[in-house]
C-alpha atoms as a PDB file:
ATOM      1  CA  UNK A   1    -159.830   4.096  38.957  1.00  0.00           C
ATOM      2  CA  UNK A   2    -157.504   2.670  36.432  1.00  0.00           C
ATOM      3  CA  UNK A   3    -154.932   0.094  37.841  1.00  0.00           C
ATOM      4  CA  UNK A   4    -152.219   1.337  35.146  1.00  0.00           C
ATOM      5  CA  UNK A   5    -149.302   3.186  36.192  1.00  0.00           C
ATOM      6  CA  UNK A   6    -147.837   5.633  34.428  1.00  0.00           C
ATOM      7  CA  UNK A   7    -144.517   4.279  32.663  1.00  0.00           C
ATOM      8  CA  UNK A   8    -141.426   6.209  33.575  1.00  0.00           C
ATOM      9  CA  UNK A   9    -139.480   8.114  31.286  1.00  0.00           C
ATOM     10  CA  UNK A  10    -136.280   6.165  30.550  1.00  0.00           C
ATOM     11  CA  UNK A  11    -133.653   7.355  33.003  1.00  0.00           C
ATOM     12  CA  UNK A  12    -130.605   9.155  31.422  1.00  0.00           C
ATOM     13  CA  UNK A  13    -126.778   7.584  31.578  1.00  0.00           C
ATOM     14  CA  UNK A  14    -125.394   9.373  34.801  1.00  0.00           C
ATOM     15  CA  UNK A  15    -121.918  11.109  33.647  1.00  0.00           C
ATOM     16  CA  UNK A  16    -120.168   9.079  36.157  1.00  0.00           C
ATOM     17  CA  UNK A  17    -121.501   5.799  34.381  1.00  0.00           C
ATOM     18  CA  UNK A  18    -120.677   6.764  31.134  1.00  0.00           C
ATOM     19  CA  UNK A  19    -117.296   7.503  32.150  1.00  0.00           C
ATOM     20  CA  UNK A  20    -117.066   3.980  33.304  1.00  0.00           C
ATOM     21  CA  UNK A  21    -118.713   2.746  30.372  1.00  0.00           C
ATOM     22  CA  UNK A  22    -115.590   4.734  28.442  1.00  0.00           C
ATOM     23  CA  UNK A  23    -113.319   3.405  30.862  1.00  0.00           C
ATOM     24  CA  UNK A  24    -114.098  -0.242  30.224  1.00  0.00           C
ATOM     25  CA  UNK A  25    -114.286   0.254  26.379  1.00  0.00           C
ATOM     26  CA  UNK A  26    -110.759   1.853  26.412  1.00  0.00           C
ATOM     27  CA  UNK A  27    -109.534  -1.493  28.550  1.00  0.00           C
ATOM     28  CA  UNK A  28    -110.757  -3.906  26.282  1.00  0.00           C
ATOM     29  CA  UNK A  29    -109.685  -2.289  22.937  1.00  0.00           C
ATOM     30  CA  UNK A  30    -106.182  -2.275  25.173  1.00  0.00           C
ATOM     31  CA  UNK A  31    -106.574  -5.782  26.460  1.00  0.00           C
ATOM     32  CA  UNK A  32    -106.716  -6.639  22.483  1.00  0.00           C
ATOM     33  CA  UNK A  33    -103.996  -4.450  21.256  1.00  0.00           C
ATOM     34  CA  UNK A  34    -102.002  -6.424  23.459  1.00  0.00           C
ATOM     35  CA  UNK A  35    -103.170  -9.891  22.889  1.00  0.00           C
ATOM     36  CA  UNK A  36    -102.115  -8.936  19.116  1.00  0.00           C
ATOM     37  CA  UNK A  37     -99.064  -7.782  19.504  1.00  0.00           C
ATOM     38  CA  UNK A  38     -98.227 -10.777  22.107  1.00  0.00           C
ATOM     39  CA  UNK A  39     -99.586 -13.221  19.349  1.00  0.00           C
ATOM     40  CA  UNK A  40     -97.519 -11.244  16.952  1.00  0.00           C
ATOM     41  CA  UNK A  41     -94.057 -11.984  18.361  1.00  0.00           C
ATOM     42  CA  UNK A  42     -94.989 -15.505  18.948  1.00  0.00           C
ATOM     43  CA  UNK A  43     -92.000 -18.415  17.634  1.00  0.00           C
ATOM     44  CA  UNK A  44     -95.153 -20.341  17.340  1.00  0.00           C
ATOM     45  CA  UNK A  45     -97.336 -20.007  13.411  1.00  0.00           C
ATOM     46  CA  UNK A  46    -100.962 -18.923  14.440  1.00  0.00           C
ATOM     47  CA  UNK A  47    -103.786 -19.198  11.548  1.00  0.00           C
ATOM     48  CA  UNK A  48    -107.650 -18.833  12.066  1.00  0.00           C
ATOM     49  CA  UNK A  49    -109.009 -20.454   8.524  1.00  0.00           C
ATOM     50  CA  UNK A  50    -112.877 -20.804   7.800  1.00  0.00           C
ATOM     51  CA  UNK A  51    -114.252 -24.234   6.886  1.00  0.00           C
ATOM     52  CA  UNK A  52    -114.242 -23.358   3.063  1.00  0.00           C
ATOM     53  CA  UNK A  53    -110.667 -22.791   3.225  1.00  0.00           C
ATOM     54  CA  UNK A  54    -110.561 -18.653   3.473  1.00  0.00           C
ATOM     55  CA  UNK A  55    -107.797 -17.630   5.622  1.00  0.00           C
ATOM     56  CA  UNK A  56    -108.874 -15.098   8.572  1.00  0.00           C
ATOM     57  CA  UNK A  57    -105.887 -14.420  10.335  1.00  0.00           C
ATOM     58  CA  UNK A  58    -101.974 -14.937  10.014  1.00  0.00           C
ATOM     59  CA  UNK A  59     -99.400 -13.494  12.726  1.00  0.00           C
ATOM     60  CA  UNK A  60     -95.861 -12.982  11.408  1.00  0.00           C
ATOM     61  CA  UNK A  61     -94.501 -16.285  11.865  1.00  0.00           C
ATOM     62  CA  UNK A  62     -97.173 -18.208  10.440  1.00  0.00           C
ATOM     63  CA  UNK A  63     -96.449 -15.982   7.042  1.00  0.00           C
ATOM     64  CA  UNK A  64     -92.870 -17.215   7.516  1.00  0.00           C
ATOM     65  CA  UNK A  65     -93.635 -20.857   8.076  1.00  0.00           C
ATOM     66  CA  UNK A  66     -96.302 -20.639   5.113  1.00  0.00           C
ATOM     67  CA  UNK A  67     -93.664 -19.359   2.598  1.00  0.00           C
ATOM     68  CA  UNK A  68     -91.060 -22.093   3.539  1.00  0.00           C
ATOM     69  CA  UNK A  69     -93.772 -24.857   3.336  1.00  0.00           C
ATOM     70  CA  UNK A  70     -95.095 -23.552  -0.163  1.00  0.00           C
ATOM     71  CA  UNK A  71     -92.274 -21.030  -1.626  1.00  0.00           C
ATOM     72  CA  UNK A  72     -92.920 -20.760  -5.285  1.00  0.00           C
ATOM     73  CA  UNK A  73     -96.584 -20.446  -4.845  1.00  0.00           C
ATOM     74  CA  UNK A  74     -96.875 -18.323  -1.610  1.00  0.00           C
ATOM     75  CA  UNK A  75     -98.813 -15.203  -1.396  1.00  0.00           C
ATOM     76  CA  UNK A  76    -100.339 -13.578   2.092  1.00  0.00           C
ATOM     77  CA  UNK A  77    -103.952 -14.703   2.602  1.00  0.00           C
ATOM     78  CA  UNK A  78    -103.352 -18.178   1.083  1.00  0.00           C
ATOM     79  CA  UNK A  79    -103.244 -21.506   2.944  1.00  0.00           C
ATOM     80  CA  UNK A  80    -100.929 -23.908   1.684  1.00  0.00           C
ATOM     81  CA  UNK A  81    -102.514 -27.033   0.466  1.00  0.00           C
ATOM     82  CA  UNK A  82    -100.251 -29.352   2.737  1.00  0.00           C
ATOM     83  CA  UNK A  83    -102.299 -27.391   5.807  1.00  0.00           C
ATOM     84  CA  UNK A  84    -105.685 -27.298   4.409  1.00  0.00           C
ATOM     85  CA  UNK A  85    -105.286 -30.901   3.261  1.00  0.00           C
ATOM     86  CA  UNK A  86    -104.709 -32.004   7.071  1.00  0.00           C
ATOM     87  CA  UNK A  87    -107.735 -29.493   8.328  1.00  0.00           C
ATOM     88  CA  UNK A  88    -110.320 -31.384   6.011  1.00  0.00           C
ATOM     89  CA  UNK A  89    -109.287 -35.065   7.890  1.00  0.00           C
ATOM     90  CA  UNK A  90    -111.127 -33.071  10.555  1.00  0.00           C
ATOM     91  CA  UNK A  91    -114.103 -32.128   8.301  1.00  0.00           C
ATOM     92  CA  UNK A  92    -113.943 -35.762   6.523  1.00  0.00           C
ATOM     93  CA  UNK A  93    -113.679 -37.720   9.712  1.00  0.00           C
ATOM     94  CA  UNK A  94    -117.679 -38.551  10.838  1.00  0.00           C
ATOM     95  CA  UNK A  95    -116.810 -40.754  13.399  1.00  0.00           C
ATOM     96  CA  UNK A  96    -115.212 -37.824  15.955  1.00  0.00           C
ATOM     97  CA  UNK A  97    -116.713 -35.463  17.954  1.00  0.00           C
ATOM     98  CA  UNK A  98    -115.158 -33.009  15.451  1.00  0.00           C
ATOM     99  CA  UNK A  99    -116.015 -29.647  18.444  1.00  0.00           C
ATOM    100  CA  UNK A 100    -113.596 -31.650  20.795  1.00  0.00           C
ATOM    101  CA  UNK A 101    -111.280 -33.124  18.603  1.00  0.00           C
ATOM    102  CA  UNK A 102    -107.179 -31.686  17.783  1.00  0.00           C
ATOM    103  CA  UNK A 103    -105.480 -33.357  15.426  1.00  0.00           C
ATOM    104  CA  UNK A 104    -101.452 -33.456  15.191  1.00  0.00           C
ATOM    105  CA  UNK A 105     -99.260 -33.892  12.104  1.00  0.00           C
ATOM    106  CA  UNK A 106     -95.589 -33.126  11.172  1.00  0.00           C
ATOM    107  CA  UNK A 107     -94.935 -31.128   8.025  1.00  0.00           C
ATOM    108  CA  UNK A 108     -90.990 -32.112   6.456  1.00  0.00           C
ATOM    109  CA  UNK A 109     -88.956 -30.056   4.415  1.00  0.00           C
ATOM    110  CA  UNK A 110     -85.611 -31.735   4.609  1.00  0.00           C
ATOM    111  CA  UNK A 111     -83.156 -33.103   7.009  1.00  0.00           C
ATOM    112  CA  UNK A 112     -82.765 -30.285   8.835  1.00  0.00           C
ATOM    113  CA  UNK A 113     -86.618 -28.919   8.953  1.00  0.00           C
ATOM    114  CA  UNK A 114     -89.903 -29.774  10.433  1.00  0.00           C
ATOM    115  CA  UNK A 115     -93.129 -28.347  11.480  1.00  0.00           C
ATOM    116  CA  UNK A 116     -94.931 -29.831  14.007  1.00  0.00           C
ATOM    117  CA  UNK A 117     -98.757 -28.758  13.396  1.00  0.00           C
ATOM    118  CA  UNK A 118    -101.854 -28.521  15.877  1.00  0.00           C
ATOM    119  CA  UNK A 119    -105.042 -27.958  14.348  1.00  0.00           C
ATOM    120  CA  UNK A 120    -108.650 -27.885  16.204  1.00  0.00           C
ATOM    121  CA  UNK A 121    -111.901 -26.657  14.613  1.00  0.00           C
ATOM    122  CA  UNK A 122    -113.994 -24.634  16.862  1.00  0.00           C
ATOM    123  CA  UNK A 123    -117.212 -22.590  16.808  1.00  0.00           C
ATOM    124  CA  UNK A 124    -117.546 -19.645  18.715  1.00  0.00           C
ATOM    125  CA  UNK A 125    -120.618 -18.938  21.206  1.00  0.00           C
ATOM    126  CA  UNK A 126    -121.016 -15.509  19.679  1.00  0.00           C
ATOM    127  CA  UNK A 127    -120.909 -16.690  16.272  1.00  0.00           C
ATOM    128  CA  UNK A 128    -122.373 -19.666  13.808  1.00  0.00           C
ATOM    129  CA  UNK A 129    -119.559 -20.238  11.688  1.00  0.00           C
ATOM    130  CA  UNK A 130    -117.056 -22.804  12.878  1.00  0.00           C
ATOM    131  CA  UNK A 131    -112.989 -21.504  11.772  1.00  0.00           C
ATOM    132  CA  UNK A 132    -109.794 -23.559  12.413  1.00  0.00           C
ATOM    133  CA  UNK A 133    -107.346 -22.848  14.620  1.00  0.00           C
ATOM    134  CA  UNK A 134    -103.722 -24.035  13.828  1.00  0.00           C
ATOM    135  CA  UNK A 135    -100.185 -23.909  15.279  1.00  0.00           C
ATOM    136  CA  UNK A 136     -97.386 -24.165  13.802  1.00  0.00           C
ATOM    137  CA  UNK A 137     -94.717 -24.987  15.441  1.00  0.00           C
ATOM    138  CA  UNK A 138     -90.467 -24.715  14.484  1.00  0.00           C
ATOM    139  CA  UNK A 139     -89.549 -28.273  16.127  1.00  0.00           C
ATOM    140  CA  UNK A 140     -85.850 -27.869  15.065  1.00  0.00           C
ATOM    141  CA  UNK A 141     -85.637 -23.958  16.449  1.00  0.00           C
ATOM    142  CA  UNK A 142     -87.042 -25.753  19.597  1.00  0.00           C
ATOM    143  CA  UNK A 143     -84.391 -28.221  19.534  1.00  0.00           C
ATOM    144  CA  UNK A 144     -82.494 -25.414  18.883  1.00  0.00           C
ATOM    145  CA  UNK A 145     -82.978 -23.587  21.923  1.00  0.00           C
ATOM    146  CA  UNK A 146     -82.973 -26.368  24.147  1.00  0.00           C
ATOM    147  CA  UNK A 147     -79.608 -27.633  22.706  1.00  0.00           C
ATOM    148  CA  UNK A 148     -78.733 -23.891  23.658  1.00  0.00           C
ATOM    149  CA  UNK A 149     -79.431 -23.796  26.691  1.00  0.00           C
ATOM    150  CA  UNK A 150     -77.287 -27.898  27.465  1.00  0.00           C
ATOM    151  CA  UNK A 151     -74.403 -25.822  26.284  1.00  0.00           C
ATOM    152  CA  UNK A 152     -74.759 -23.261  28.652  1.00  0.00           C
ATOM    153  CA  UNK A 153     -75.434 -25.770  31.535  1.00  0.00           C
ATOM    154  CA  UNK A 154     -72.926 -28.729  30.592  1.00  0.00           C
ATOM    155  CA  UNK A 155     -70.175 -26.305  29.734  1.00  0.00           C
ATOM    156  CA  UNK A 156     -69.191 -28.112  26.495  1.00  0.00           C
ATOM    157  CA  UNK A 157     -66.127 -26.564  24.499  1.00  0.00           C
ATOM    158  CA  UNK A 158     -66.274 -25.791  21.237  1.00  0.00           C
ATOM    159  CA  UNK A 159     -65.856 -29.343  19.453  1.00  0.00           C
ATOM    160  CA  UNK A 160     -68.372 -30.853  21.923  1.00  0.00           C
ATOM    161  CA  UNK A 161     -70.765 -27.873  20.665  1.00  0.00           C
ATOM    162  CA  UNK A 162     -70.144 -28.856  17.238  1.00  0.00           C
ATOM    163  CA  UNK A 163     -71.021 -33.116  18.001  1.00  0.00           C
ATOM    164  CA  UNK A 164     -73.346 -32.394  20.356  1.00  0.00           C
ATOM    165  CA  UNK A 165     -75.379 -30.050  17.858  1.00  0.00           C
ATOM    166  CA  UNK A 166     -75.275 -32.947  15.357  1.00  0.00           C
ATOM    167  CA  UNK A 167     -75.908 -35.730  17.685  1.00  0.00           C
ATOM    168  CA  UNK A 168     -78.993 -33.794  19.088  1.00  0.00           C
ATOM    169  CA  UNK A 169     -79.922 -33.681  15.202  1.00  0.00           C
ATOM    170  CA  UNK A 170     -79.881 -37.529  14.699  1.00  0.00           C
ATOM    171  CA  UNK A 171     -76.893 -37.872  13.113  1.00  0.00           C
ATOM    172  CA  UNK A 172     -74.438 -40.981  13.387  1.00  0.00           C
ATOM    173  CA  UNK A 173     -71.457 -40.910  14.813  1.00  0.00           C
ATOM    174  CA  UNK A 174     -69.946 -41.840  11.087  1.00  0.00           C
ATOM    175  CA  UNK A 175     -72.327 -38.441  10.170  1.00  0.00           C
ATOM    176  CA  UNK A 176     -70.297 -36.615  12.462  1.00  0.00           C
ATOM    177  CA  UNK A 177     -67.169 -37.774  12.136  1.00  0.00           C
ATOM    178  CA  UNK A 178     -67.607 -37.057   7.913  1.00  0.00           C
ATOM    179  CA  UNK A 179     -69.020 -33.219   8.862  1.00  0.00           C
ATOM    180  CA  UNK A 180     -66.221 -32.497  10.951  1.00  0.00           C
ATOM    181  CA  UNK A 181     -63.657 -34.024   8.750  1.00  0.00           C
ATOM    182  CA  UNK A 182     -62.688 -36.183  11.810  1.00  0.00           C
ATOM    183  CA  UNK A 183     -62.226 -39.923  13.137  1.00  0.00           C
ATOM    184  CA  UNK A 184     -65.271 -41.788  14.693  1.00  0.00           C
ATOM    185  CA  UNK A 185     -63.301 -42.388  17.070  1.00  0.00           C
ATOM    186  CA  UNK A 186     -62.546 -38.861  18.427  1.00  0.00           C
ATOM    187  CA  UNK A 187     -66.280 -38.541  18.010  1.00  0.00           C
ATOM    188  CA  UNK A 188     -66.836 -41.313  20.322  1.00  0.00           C
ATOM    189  CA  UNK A 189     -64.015 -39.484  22.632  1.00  0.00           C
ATOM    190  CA  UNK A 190     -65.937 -36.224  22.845  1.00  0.00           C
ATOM    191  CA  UNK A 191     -69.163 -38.285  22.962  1.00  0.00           C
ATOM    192  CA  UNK A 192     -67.918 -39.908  26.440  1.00  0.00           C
ATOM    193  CA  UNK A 193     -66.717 -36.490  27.580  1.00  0.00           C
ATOM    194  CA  UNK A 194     -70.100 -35.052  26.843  1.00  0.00           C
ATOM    195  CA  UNK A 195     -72.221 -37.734  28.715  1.00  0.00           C
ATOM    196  CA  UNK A 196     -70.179 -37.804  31.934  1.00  0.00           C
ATOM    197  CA  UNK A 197     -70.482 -33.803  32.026  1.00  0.00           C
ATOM    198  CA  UNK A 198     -74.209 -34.292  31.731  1.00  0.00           C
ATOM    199  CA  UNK A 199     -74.410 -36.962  34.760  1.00  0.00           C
ATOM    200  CA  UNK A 200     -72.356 -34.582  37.100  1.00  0.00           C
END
């Protein structure tokens, strides 16, 4: 007598499983509509570039960030050379364990302008290729915000908005005073006003 079985016929999907099968496929093509459109709105520049410089993905502020860095060469799907120049200290450094390593660097325009920048290379279990990922990030709309938000708190008036903007800015108090068209020493008036509000 043979000791072989006989080999089953494949069993077919139940309808109930394949509905759960749909159900789960419809979730995650959901789950990344929304991670998108959440990276989409972002204040924050997100790029995904390849090692040889290709650029994989931009969200909206990143374009932004990218035209004001490079403005009279910008086009979509290019990297500036000020970013891709700081991504290959990461491929030119040997002596870092380049999977685990970020590397930070500040980006100036002007005065009144700066980009704080993150970048990490990483390689993805799924695939071989390694990509970077940077962020870009507004430092002075941060400042921006914050300073925002002391006004609100400290309940400045309106000339102690206008120092207190500056000030936050690193300006002098001779800076200020030449801005406003006013004395340092009504600077240094407000100036005293402003830092007793903030102790209370």
């Amino acid at each position: 007598m043979s000791n072989f079985k006989k080999q089953s016929k494949p069993r077919k999907p139940r309808e109930t499983e394949m509905h759960q099968a749909n159900f789960r496929l419809k979730d995650r093509v959901e789950s990344l509509d929304v991670l998108e459109e959440m990276v989409e709105i972002l204040d924050d520049g997100i790029l995904i570039i390849g090692v040889n410089g290709d650029l994989v993905y931009a969200n909206a502020s990143a374009n932004t960030f990218c035209y004001q860095i490079n403005p009279e060469y910008f086009e979509y799907n290019f990297v500036p050379p000020t970013i891709w120049k700081i991504c290959q200290k990461l491929i030119n450094n040997q002596s870092i364990h380049i999977d685990n390593f970020i590397i930070f660097d500040e980006i100036l325009l002007d005065n009144f302008k700066a980009f704080r920048v993150c970048i990490r290379l990483l390689k993805l279990e799924r695939l071989a290729k390694k990509y970077f990922l940077v962020i870009i990030e507004n430092q002075y709309k941060c400042l921006e915000n914050q300073i925002c938000m002391e006004i609100e708190q400290y309940n400045f008036t309106p000339r102690e908005t206008e120092i207190w903007q500056l000030y936050r800015a690193k300006y002098t108090y001779k800076e200020i005073a030449s801005q406003l068209h006013i004395t340092i020493n009504t600077v240094k008036k407000h100036m005293k006003n402003i830092h007793a509000k903030r102790r209370q």
